[in-house]
PDB file of N, CA and C in Angstrom:
ATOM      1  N   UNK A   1      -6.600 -10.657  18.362  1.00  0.00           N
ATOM      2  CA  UNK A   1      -5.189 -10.577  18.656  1.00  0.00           C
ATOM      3  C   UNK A   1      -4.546  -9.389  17.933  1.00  0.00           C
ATOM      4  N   UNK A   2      -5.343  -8.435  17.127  1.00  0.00           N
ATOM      5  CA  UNK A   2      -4.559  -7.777  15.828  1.00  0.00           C
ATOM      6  C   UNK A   2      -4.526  -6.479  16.701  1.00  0.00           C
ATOM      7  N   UNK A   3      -3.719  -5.589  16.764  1.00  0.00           N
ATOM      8  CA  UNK A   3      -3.910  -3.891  17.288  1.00  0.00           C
ATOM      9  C   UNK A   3      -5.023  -3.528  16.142  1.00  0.00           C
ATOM     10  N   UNK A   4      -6.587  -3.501  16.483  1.00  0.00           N
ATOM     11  CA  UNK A   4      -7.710  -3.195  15.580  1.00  0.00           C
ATOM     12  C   UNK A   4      -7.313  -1.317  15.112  1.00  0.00           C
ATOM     13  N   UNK A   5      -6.743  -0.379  15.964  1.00  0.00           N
ATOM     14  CA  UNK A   5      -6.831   0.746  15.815  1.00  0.00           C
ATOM     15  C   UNK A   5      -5.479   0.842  14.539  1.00  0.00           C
ATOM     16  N   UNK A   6      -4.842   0.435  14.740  1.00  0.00           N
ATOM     17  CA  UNK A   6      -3.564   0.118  13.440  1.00  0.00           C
ATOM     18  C   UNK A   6      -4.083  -0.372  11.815  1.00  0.00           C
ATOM     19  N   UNK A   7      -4.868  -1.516  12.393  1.00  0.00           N
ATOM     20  CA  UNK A   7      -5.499  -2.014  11.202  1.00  0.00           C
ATOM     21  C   UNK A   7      -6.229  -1.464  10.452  1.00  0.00           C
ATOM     22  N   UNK A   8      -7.450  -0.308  11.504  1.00  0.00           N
ATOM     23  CA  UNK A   8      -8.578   0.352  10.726  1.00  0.00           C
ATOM     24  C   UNK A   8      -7.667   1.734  10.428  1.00  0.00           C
ATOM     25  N   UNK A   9      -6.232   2.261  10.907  1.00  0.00           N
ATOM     26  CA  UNK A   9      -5.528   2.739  10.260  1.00  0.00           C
ATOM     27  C   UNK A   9      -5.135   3.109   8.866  1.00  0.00           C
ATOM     28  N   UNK A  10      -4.611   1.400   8.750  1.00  0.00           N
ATOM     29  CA  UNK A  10      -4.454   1.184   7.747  1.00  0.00           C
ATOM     30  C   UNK A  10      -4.686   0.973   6.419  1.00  0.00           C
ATOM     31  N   UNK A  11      -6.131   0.576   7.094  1.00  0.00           N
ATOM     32  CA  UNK A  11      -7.493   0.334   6.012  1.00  0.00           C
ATOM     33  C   UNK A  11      -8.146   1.784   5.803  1.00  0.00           C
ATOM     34  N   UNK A  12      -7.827   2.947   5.970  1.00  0.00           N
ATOM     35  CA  UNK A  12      -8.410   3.947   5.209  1.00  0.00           C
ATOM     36  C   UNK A  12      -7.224   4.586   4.745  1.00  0.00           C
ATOM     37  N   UNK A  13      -5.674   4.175   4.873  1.00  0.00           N
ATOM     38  CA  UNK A  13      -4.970   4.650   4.232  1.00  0.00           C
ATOM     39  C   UNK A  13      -4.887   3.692   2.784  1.00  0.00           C
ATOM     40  N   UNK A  14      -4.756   2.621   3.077  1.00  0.00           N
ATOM     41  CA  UNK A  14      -5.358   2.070   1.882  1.00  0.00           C
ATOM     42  C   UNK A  14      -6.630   2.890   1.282  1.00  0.00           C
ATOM     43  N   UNK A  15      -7.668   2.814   1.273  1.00  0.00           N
ATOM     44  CA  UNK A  15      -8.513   3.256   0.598  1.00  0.00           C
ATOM     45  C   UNK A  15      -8.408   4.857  -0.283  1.00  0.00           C
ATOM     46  N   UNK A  16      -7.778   5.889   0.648  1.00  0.00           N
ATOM     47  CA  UNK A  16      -7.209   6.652   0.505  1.00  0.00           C
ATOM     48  C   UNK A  16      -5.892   6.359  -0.425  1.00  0.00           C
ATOM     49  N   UNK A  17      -5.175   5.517  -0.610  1.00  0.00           N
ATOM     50  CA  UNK A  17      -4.393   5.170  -1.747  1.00  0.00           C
ATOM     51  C   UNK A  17      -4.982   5.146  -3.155  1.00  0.00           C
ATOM     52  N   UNK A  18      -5.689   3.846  -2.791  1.00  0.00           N
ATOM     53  CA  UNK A  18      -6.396   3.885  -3.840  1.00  0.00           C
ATOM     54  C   UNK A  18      -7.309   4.907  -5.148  1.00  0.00           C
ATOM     55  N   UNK A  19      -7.773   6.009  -3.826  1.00  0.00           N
ATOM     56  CA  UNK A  19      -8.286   6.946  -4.491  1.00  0.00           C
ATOM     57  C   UNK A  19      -7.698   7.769  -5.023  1.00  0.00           C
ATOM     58  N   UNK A  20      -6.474   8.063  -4.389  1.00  0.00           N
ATOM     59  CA  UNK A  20      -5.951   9.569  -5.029  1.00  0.00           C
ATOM     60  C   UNK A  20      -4.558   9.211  -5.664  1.00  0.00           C
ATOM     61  N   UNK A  21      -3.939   7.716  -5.275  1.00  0.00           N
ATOM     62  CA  UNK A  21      -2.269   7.489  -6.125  1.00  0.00           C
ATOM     63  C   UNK A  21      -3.016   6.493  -7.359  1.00  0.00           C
ATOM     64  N   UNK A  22      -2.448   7.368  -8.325  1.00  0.00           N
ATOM     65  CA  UNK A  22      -2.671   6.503  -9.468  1.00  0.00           C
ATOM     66  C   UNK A  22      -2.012   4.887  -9.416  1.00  0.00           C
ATOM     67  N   UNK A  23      -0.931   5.290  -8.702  1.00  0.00           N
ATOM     68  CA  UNK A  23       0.151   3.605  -9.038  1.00  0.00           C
ATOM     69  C   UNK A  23      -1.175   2.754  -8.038  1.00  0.00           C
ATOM     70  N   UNK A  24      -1.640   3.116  -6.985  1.00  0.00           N
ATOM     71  CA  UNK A  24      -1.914   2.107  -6.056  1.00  0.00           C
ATOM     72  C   UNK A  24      -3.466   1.929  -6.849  1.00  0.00           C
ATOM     73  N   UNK A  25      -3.863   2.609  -7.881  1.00  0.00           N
ATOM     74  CA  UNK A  25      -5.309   2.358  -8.446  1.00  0.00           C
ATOM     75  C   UNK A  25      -5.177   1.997  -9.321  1.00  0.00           C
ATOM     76  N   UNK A  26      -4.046   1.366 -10.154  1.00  0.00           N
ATOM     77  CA  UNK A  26      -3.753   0.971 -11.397  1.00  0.00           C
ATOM     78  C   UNK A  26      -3.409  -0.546 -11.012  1.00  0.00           C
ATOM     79  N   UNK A  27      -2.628  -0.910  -9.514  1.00  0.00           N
ATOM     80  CA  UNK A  27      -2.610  -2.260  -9.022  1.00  0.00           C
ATOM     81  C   UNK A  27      -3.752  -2.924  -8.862  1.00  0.00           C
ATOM     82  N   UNK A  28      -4.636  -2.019  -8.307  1.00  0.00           N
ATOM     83  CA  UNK A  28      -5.647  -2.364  -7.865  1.00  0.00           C
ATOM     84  C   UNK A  28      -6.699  -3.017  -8.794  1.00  0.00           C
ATOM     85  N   UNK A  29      -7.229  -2.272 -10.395  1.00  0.00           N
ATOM     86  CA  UNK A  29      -7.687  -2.594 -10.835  1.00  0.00           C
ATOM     87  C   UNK A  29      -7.351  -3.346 -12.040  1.00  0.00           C
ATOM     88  N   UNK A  30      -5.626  -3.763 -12.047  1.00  0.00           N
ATOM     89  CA  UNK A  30      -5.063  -4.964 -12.627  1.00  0.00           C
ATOM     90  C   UNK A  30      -5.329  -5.755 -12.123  1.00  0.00           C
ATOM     91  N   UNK A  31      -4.876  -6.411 -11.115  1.00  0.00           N
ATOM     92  CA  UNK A  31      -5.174  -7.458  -9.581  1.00  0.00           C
ATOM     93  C   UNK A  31      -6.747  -8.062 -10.171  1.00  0.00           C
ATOM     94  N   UNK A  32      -8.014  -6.724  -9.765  1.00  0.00           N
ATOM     95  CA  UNK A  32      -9.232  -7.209  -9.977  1.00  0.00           C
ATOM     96  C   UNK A  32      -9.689  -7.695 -11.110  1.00  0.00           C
ATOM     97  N   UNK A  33      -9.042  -7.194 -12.543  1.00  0.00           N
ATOM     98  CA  UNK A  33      -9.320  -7.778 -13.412  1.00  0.00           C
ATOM     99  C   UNK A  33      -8.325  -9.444 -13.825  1.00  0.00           C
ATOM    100  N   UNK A  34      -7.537  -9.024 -13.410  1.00  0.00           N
ATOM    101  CA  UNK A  34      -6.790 -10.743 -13.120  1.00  0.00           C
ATOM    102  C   UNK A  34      -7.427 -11.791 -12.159  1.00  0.00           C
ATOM    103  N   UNK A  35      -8.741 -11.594 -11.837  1.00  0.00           N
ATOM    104  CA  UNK A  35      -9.421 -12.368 -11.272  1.00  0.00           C
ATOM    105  C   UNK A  35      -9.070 -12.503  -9.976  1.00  0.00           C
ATOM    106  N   UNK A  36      -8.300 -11.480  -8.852  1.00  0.00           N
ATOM    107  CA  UNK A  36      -8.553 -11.491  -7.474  1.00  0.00           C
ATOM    108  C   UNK A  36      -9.375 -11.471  -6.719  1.00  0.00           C
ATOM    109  N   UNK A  37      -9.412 -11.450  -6.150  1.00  0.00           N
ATOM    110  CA  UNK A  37     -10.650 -10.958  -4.634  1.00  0.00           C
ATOM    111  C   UNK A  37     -10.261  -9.274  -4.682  1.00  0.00           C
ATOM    112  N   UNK A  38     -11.561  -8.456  -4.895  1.00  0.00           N
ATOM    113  CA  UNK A  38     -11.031  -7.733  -4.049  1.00  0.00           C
ATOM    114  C   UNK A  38     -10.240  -7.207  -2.650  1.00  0.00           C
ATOM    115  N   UNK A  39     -11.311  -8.036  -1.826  1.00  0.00           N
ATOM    116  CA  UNK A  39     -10.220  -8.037  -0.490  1.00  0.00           C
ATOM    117  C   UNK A  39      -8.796  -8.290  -0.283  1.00  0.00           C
ATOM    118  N   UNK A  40      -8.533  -9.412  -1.090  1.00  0.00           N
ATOM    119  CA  UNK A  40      -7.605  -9.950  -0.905  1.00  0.00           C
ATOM    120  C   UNK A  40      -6.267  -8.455  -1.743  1.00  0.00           C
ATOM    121  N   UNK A  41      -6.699  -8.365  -3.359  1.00  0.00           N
ATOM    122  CA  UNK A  41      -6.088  -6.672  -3.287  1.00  0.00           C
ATOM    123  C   UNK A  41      -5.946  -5.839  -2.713  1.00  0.00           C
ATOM    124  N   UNK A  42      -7.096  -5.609  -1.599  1.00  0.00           N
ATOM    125  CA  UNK A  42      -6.935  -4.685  -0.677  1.00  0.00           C
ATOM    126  C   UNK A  42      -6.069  -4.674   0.353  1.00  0.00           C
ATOM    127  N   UNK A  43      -5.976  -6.446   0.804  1.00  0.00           N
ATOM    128  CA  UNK A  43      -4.742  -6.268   1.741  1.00  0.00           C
ATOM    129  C   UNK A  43      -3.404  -6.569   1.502  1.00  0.00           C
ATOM    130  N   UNK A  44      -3.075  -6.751   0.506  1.00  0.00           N
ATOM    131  CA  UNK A  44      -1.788  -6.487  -0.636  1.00  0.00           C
ATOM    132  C   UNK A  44      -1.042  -4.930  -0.779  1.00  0.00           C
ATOM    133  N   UNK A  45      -2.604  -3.981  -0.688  1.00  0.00           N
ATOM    134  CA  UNK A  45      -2.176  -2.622  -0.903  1.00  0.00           C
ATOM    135  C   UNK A  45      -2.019  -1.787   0.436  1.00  0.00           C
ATOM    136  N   UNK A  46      -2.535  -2.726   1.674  1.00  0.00           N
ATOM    137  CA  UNK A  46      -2.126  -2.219   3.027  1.00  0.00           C
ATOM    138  C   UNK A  46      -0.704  -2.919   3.029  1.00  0.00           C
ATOM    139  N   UNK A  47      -0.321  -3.836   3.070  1.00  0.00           N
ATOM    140  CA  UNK A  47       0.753  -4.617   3.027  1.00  0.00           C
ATOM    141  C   UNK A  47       1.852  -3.588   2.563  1.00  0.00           C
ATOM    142  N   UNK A  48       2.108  -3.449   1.281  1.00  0.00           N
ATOM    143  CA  UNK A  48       2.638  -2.353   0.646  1.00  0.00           C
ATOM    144  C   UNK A  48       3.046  -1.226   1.394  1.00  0.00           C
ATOM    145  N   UNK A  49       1.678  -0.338   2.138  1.00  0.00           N
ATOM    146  CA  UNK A  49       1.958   0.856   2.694  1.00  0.00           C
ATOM    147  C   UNK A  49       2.719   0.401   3.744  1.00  0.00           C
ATOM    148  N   UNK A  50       2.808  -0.397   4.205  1.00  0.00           N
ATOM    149  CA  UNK A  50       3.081  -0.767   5.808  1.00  0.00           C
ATOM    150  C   UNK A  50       4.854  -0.933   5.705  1.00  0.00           C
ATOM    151  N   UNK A  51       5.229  -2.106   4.420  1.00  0.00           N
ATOM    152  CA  UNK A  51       6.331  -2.170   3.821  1.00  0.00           C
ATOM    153  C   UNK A  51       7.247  -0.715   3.526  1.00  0.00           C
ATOM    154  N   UNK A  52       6.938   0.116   3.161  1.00  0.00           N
ATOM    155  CA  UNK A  52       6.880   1.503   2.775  1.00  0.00           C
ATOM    156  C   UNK A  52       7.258   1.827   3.838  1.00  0.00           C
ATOM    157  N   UNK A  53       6.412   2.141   4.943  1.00  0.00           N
ATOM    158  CA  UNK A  53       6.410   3.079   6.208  1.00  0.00           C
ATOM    159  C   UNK A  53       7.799   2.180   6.942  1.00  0.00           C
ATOM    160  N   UNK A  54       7.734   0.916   6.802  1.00  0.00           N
ATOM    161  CA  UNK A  54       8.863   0.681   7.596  1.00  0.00           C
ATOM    162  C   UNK A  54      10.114   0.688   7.417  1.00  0.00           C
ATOM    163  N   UNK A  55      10.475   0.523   5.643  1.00  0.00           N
ATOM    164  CA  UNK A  55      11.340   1.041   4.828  1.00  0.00           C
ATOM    165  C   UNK A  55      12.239   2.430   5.286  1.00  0.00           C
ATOM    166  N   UNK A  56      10.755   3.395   5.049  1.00  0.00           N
ATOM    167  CA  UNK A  56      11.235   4.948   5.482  1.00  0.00           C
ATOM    168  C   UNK A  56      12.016   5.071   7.058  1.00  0.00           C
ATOM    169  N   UNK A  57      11.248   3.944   7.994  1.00  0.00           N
ATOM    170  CA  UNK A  57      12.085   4.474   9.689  1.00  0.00           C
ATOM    171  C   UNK A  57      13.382   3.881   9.581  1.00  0.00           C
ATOM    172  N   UNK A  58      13.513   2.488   8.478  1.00  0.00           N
ATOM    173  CA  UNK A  58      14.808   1.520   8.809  1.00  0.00           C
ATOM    174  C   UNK A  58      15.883   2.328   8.347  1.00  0.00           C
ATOM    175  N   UNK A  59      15.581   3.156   7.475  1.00  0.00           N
ATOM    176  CA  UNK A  59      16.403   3.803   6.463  1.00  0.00           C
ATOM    177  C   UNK A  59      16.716   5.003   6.986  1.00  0.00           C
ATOM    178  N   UNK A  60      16.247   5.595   7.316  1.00  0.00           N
ATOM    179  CA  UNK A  60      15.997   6.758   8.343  1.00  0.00           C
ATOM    180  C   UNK A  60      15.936   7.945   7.182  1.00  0.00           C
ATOM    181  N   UNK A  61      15.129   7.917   6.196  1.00  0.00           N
ATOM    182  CA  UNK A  61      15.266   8.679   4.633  1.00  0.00           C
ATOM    183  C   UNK A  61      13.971   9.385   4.811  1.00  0.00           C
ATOM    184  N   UNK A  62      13.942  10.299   4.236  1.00  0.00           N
ATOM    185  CA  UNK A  62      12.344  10.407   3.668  1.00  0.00           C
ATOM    186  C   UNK A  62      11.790   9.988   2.380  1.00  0.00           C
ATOM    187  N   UNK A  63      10.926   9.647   2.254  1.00  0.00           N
ATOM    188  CA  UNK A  63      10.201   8.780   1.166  1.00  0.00           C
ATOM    189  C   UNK A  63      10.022   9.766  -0.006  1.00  0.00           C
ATOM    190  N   UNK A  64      10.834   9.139  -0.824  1.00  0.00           N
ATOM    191  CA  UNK A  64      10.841   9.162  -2.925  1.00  0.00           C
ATOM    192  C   UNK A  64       9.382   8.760  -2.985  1.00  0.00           C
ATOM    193  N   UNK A  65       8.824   9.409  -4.100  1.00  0.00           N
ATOM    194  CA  UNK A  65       7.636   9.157  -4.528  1.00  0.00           C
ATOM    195  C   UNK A  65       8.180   8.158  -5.517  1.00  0.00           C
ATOM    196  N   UNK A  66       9.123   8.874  -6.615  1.00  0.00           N
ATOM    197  CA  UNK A  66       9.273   7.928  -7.821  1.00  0.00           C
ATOM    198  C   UNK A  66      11.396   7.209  -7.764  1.00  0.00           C
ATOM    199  N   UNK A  67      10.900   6.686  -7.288  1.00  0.00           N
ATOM    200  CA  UNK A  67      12.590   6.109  -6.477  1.00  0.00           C
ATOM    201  C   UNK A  67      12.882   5.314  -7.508  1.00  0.00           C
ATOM    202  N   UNK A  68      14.357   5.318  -7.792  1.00  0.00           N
ATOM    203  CA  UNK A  68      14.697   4.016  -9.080  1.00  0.00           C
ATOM    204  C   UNK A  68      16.247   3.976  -8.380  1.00  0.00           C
ATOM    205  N   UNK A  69      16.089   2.408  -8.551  1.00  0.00           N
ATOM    206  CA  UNK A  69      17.191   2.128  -7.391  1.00  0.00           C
ATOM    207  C   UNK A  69      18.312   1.883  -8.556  1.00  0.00           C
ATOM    208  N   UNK A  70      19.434   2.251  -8.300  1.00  0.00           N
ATOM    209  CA  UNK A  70      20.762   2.866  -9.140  1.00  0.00           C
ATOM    210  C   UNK A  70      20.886   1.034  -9.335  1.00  0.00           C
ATOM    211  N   UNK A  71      21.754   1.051 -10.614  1.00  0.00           N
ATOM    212  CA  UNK A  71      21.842  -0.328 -11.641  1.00  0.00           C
ATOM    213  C   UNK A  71      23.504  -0.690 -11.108  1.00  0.00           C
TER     214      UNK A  71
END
């Protein structure tokens, strides 16, 4: 039932997160040492990007790397 071409999308932008953004490799290997699943981290950190990407169209902004939302 899933759009598979979205998903496997998503799943090497994840992976690709992981590798090269420190924040998304620092979740990652908190998560795993807090006794997750990997997988289950992994789709936490697609989740995220996806959250992100839809953020950026609702907003109609371009995406802050290091965004701090005013107090």
């Amino acid at each position: 039932m899933a759009n598979k071409e979205l998903k496997s999308l998503l799943h090497m932008g994840a992976l690709s997160a992981i590798q090269y953004y420190q924040e998304f490799r620092n979740y990652y290997d908190r998560k795993v040492a807090e006794g997750k699943h990997p997988n289950s981290v992994f789709n936490a950190i697609c989740n995220k990007i996806l959250l992100r990407a839809v953020a950026v169209v609702n907003n109609r902004k371009e995406y802050v790397e290091n965004y701090k939302k005013a107090a």
